[in-house]
Protein backbone atom coordinates (compact mmCIF):
# COMPACT_ATOMS: atom_id res chain seq x y z
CA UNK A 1 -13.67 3.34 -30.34
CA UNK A 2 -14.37 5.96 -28.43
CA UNK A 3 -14.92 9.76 -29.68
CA UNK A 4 -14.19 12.97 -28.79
CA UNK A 5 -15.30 16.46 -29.55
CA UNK A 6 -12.25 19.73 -30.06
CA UNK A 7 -11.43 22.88 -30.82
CA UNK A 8 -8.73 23.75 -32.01
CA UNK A 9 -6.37 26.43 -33.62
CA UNK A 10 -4.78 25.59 -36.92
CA UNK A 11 -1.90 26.67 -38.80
CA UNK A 12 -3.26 29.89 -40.60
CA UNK A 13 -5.08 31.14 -37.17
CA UNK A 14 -8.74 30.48 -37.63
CA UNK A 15 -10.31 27.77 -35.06
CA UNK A 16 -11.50 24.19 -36.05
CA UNK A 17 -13.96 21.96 -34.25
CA UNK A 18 -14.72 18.66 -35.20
CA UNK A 19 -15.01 14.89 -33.74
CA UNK A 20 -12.35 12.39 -34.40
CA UNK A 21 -12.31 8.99 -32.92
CA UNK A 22 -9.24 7.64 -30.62
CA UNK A 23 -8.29 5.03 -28.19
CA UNK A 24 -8.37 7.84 -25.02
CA UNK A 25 -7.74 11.68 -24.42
CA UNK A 26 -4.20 11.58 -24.48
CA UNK A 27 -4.38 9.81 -27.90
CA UNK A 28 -7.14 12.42 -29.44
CA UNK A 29 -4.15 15.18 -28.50
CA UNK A 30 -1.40 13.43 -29.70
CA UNK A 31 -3.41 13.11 -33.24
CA UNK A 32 -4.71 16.94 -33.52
CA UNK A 33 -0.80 17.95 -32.26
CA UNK A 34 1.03 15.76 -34.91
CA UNK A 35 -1.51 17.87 -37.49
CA UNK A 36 -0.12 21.07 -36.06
CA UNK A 37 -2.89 21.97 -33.97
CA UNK A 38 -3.13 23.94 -30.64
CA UNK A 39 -5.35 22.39 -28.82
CA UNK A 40 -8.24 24.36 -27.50
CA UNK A 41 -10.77 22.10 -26.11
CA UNK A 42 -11.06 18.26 -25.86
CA UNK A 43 -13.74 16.15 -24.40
CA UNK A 44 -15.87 13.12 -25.13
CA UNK A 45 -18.33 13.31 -27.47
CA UNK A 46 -21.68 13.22 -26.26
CA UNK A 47 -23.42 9.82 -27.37
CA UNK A 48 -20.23 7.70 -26.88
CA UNK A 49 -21.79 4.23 -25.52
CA UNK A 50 -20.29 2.93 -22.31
CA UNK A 51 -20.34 -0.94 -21.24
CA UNK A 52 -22.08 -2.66 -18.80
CA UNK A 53 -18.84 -2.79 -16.57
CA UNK A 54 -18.84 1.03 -17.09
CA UNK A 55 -22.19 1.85 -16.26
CA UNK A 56 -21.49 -0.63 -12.68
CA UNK A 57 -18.75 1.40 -11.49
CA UNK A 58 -19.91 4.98 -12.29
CA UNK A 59 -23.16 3.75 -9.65
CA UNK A 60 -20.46 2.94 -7.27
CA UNK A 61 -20.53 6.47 -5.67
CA UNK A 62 -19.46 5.78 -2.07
CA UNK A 63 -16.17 4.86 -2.57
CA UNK A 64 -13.23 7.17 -3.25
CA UNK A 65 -10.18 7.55 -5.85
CA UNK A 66 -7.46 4.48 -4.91
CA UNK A 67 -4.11 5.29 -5.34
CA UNK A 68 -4.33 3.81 -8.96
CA UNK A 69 -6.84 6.48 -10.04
CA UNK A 70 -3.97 8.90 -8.86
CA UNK A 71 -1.55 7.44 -11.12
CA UNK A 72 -3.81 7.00 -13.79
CA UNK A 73 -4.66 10.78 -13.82
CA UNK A 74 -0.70 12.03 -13.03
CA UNK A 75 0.32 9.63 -16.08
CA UNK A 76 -3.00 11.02 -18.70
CA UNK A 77 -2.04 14.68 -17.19
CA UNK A 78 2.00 14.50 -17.95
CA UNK A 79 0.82 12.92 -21.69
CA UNK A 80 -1.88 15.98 -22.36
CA UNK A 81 0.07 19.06 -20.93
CA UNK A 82 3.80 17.71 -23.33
CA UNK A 83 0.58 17.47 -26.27
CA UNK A 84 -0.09 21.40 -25.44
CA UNK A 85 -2.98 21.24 -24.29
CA UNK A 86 -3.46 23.79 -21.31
CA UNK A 87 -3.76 22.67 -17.79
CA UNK A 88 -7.93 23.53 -17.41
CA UNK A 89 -8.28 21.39 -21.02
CA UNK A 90 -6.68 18.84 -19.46
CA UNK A 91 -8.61 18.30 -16.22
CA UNK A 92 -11.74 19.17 -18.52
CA UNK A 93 -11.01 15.76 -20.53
CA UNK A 94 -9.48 13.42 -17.86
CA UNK A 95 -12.61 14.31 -15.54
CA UNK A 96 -14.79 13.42 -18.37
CA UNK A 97 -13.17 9.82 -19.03
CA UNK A 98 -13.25 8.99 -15.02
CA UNK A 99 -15.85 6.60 -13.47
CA UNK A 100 -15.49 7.47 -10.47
CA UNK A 101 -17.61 10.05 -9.53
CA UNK A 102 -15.77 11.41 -6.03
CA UNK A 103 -12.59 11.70 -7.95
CA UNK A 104 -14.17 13.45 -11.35
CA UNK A 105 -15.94 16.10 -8.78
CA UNK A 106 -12.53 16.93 -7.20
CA UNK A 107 -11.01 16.89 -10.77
CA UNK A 108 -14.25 19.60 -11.49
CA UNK A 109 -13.02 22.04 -8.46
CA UNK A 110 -9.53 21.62 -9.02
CA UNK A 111 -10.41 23.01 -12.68
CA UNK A 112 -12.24 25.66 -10.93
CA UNK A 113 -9.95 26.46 -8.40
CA UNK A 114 -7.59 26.98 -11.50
CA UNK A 115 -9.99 29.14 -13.24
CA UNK A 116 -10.28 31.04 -10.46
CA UNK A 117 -6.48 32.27 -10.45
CA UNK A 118 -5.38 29.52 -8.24
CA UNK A 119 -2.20 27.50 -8.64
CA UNK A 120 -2.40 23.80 -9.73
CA UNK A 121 -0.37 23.58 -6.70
CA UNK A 122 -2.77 25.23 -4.81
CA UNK A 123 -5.72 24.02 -6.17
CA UNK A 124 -4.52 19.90 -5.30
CA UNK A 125 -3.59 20.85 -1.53
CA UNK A 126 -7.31 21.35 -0.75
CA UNK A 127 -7.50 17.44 -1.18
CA UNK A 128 -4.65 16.30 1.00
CA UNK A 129 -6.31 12.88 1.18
CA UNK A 130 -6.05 12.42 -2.82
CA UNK A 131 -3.07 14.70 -3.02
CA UNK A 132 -0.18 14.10 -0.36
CA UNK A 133 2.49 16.87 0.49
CA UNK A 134 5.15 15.05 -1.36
CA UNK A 135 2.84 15.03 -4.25
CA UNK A 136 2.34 19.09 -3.44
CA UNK A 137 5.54 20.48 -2.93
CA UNK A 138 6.75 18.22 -5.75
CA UNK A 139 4.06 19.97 -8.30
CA UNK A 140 4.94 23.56 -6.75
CA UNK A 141 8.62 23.04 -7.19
CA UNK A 142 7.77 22.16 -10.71
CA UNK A 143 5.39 25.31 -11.17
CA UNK A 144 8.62 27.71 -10.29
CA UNK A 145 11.08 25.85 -12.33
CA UNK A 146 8.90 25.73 -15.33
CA UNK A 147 9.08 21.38 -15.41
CA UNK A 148 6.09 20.66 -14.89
CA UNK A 149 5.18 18.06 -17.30
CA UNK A 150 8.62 16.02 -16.28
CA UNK A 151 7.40 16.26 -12.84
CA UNK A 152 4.79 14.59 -12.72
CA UNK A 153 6.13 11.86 -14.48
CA UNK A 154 8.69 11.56 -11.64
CA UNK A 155 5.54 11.87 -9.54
CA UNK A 156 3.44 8.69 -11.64
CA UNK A 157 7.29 6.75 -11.29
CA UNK A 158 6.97 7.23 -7.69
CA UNK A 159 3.47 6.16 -7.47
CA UNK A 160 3.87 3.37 -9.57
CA UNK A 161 6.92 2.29 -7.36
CA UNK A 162 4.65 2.32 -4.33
CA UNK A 163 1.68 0.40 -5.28
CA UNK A 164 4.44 -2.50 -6.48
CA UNK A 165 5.97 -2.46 -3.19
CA UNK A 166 2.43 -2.18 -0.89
CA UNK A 167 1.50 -5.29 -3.38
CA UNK A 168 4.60 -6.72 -2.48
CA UNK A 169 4.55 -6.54 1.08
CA UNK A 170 0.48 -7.29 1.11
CA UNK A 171 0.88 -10.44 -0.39
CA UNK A 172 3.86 -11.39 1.24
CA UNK A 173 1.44 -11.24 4.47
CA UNK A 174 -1.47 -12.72 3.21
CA UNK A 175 0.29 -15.93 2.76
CA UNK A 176 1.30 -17.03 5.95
CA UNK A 177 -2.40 -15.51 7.12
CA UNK A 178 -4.08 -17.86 4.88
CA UNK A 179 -2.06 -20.98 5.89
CA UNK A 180 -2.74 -19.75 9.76
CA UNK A 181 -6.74 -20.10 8.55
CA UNK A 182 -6.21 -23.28 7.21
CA UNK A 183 -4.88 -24.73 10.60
CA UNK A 184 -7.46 -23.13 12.76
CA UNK A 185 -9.80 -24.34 10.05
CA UNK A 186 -8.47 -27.95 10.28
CA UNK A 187 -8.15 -27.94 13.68
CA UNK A 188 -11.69 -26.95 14.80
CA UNK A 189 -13.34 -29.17 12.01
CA UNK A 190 -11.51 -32.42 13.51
CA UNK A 191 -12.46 -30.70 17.54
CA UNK A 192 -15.96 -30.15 16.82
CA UNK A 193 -16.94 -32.83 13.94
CA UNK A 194 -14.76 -35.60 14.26
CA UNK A 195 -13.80 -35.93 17.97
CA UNK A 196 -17.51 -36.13 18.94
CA UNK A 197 -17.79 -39.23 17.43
CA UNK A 198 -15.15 -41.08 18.58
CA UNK A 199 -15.95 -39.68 21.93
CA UNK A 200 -19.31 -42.06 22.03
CA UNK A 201 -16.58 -44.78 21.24
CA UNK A 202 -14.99 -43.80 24.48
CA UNK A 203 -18.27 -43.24 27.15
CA UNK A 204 -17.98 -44.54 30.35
CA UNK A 205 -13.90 -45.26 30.09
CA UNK A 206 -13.11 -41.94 31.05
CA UNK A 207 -10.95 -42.71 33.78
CA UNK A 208 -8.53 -45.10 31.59
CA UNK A 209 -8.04 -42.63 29.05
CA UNK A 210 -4.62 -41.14 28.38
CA UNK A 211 -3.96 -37.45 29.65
CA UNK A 212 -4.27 -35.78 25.81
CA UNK A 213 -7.61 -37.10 25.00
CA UNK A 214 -9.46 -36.22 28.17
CA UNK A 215 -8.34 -32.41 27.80
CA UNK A 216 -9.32 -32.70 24.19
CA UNK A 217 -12.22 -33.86 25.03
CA UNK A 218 -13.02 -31.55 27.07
CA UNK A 219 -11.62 -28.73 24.97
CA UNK A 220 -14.08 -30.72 22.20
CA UNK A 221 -17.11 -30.22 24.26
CA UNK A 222 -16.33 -26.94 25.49
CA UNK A 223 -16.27 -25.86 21.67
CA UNK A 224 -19.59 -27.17 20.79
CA UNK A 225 -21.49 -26.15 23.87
CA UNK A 226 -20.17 -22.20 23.86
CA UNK A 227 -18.97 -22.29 20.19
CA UNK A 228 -20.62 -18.31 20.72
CA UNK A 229 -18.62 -17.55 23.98
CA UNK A 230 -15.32 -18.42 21.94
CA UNK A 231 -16.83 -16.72 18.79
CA UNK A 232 -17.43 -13.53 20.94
CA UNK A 233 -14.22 -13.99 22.57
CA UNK A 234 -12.09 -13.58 19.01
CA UNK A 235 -14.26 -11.01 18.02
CA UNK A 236 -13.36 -9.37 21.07
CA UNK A 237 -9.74 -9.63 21.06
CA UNK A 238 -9.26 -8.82 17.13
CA UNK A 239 -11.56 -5.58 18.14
CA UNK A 240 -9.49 -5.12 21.30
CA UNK A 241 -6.38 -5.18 19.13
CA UNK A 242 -7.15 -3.05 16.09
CA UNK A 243 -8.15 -0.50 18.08
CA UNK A 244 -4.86 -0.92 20.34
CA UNK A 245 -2.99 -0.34 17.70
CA UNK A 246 -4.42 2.61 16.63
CA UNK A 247 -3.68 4.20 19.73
CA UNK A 248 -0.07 6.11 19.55
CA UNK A 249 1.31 3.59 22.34
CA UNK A 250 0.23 0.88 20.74
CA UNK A 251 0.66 2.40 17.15
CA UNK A 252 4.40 2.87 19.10
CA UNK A 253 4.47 -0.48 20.14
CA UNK A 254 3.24 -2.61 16.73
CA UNK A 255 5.85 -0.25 14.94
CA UNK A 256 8.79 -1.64 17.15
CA UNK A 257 7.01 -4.83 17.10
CA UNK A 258 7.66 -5.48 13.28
CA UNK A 259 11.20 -3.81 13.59
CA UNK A 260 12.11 -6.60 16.34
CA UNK A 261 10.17 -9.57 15.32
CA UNK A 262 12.64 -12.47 14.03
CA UNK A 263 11.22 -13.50 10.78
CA UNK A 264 9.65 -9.72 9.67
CA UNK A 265 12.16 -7.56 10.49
CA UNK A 266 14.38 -7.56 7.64
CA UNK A 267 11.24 -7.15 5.08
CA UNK A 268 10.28 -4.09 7.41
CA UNK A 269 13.21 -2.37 7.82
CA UNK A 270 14.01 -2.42 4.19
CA UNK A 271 10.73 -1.25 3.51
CA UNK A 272 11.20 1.42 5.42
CA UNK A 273 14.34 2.58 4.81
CA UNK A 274 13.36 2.05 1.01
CA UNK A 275 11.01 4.08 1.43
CA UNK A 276 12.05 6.88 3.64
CA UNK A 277 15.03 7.35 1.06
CA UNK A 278 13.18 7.65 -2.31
CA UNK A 279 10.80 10.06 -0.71
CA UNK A 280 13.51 12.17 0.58
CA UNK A 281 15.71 11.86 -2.73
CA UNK A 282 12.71 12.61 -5.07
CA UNK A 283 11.92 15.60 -2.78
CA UNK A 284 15.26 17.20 -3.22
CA UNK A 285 16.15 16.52 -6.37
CA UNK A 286 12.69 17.98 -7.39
CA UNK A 287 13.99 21.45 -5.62
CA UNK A 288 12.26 21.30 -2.77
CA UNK A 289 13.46 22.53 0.55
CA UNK A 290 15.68 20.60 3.44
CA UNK A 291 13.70 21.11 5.70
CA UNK A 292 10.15 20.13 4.13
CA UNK A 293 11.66 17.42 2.31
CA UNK A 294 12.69 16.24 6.18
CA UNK A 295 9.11 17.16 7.51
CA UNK A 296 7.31 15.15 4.58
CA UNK A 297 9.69 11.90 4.83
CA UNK A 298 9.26 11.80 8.80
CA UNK A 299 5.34 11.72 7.90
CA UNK A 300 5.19 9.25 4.48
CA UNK A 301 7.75 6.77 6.35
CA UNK A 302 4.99 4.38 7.75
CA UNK A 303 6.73 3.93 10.63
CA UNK A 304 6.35 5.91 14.16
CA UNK A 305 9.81 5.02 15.18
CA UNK A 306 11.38 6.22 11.24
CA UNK A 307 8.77 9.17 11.86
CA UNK A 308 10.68 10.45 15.24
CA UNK A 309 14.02 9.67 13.35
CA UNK A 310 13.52 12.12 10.65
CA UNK A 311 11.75 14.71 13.35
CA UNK A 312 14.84 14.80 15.28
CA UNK A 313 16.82 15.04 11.99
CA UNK A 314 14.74 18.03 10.82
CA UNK A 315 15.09 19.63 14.51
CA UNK A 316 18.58 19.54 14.00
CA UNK A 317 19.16 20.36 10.75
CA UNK A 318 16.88 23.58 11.71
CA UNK A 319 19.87 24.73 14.27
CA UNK A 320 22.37 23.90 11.52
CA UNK A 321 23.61 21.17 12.14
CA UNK A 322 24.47 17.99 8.92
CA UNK A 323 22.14 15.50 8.56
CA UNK A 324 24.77 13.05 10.57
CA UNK A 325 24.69 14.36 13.67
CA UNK A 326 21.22 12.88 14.56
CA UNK A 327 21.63 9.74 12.25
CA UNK A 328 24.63 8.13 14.16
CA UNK A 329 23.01 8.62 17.20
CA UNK A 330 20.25 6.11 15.67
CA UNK A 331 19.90 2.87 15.08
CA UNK A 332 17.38 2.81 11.92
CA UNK A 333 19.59 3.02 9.47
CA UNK A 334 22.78 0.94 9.12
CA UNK A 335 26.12 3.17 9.71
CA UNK A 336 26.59 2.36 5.85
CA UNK A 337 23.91 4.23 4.99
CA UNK A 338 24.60 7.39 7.20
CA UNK A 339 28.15 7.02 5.71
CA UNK A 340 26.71 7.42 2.20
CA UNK A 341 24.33 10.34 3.49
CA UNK A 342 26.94 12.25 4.56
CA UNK A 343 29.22 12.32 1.71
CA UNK A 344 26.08 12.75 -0.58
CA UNK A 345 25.62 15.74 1.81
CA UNK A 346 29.33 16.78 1.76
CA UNK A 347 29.64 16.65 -2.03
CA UNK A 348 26.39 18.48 -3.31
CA UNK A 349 24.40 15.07 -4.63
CA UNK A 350 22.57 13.92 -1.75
CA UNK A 351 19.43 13.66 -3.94
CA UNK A 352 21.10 11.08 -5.97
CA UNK A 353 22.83 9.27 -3.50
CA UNK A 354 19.83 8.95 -1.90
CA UNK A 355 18.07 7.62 -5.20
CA UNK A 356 20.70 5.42 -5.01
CA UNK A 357 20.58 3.74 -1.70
CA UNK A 358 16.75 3.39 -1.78
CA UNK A 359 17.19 1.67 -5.02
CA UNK A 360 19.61 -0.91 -3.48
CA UNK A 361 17.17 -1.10 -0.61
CA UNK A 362 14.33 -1.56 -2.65
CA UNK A 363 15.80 -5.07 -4.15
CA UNK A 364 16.25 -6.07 -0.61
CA UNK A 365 13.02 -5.54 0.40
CA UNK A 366 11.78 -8.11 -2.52
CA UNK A 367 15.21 -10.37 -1.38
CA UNK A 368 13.66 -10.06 2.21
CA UNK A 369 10.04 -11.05 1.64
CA UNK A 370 11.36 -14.36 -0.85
CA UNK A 371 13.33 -15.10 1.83
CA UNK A 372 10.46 -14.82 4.58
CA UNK A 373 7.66 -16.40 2.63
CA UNK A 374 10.45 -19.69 2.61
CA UNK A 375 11.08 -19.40 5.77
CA UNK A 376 7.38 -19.21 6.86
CA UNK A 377 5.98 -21.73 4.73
CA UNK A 378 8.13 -24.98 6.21
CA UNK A 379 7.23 -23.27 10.06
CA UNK A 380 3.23 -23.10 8.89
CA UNK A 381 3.26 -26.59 7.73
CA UNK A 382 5.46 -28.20 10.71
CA UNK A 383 2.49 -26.38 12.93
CA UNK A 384 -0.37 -27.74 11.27
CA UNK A 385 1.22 -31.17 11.02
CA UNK A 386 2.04 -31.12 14.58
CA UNK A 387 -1.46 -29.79 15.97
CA UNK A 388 -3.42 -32.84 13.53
CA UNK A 389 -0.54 -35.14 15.08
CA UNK A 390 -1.26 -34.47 18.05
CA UNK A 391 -5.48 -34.60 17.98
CA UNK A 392 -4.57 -38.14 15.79
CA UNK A 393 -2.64 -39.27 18.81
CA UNK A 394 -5.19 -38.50 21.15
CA UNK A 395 -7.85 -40.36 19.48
CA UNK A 396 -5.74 -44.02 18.33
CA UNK A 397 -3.55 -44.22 21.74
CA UNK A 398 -6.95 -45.72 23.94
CA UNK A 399 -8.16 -47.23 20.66
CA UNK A 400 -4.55 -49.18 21.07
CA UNK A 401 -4.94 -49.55 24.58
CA UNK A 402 -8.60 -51.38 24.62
CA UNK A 403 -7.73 -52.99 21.37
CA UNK A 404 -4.91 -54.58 23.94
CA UNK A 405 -6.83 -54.67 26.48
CA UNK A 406 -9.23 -57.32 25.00
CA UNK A 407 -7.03 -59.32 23.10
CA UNK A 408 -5.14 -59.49 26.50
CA UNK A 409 -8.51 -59.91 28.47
């Protein structure tokens, strides 16, 4: 188990140090506080042995803090500032516990930053990559209204609640991807391997065979001739559209694309709106401002045509006008939902309504992507049956016919 080093002040005043042994940080706290210790200092001890597994991912250097490491560290930090220990303590011990050494060198200038005089507020918003403004403003509310340990759990709940639903959604793509594989798979195996073969079968009766095994013949030997022109030719295209789509027309485009699309669009719109909603209810009920809260949700949306949406709303609301006003004149959110916006707005508890409605919205999104992966998985197999049909076809139909031929002949 490992072991950490502290200092800390007991009952009488004077200061202890010692080592005592505990699962992690947070634990090591917990034990001095239950003891009636303030907590001083707190760090690993030096000599604490690390595993192989370890000692692989502290080499892996390149790659930055995922949105996991995030939580982690909001979840450790919540648990060590309710144990007393102070903010720069804190940092001082998480750093010391993370592998990964991108994130524990932010973690080291954040604890400088707040060493320095700086707000932990202030100190995060120099690493908007790591730290997003919801995650900001949400921390700087907390810093004025003296919650801060509560926030950030509300912060780790939020986090935690959107690395389920971009798991959700992820696999709920990958699926229909990886059946699309296995067709193209299928498909080129029996074009390139098996086709060939029975296409000796078939030399020098060209001209009697049937109309879908000349073209996939042709398409055969096409294949295995300039296999590298078709190659270069995907390549091309998935290039062409990746980088298409990162354009803002295209961006524009793909966004109203999956909005539109027959079998998506209920996963994405719930998804959206689910989203869109919690931000904008955790955001207010948090204390942070209208017209922030609007600015953030427009950006954390995901969505370019959800991003306009709450730009128009904030450009309203900024002349002084109710939330409404721009909402019915969309059609993103279902007149339901404005309905409930407005008297959340009307009655004071538009936070919680809104907690409310993304909550609801959040069960259809995992409603939406049960229902799509059954409706997919029938389509996927119909096509792959239908493609290996067809090639199967191809290849018995003149076996039939010269098979009747000679028995006729």
């Amino acid at each position: 188990m490992p072991q950490y080093r502290y200092q800390a002040r007991v009952a009488t005043g004077r200061t202890q140090s010692g080592v005592l042994s505990a699962q992690d940080a947070a634990t090591a706290a917990s034990m001095l506080r239950n003891q009636g210790h303030h907590v001083l200092q707190l760090a690993p001890a030096a000599g604490n042995k690390k595993d192989v597994g370890s000692l692989l991912k502290q080499l892996n250097y390149s790659s930055g803090p995922t949105q996991k490491d995030i939580l982690d560290f909001t979840t450790q930090l919540a648990v060590m500032i309710r144990a007393g220990i102070s903010i720069r303590n804190a940092l001082d011990g998480i750093a010391d516990q993370v592998q990964n050494q991108k994130f524990r060198s932010i973690l080291i200038q954040i604890k400088l930053d707040i060493e320095s005089g700086k707000q932990f507020s202030e100190a995060i918003a120099k690493h908007p990559k790591l730290f997003g403004p919801l995650y900001v403003n949400m921390v700087r509310a907390s810093e004025m209204s003296g919650s801060f340990a509560r926030m950030l759990d509300r912060i780790a709940a939020y986090l935690a609640q959107e690395i389920e639903t971009r798991r959700m959604v992820v696999g709920a793509s990958i699926y229909p991807g990886v059946i699309a594989t296995m067709a193209v798979g299928v498909t080129v195996f029996l074009l390139t391997f098996v086709l060939p073969k029975f296409a000796m079968v078939f030399k020098g009766k060209e001209a009697a065979l049937p109309g879908p095994t000349k073209f996939l013949m042709a398409l055969s030997n096409f294949m295995v001739d300039y296999w590298w022109v078709l190659l270069a030719a995907v390549v091309m295209v998935i290039v062409g559209f990746m980088a298409f789509i990162r354009t803002e027309l295209g961006g524009f485009w793909w966004d109203k694309f999956k909005l539109t699309a027959p079998i998506i669009k209920r996963m994405f719109r719930a998804l959206y709106i689910s989203r869109s909603l919690h931000t904008m209810g955790e955001l207010l009920n948090a204390g942070v401002p209208m017209l922030d809260t609007l600015s953030i949700t427009g950006d954390i949306s995901g969505n370019r045509l959800y991003r306009r949406m709450w730009r128009a709303v904030y450009g309203s609301v900024k002349q002084g006008k109710k939330i409404q006003v721009t909402l019915n004149r969309s059609n993103l959110l279902p007149k339901s939902v404005v309905q409930m916006i407005s008297a959340g707005e009307e009655s004071g508890k538009l936070g919680e309504v809104l907690e409310e409605i993304s909550t609801y919205y959040n069960k259809l999104l995992r409603d939406a992507i049960k229902s799509m992966t059954s409706m997919i998985e029938p389509l996927m197999i119909v096509l792959m049956g239908s493609i290996v049909g067809f090639i199967a076809m191809a290849i018995i139909l003149p076996i039939f016919k010269m098979s009747s031929l000679v028995s006729g002949g």
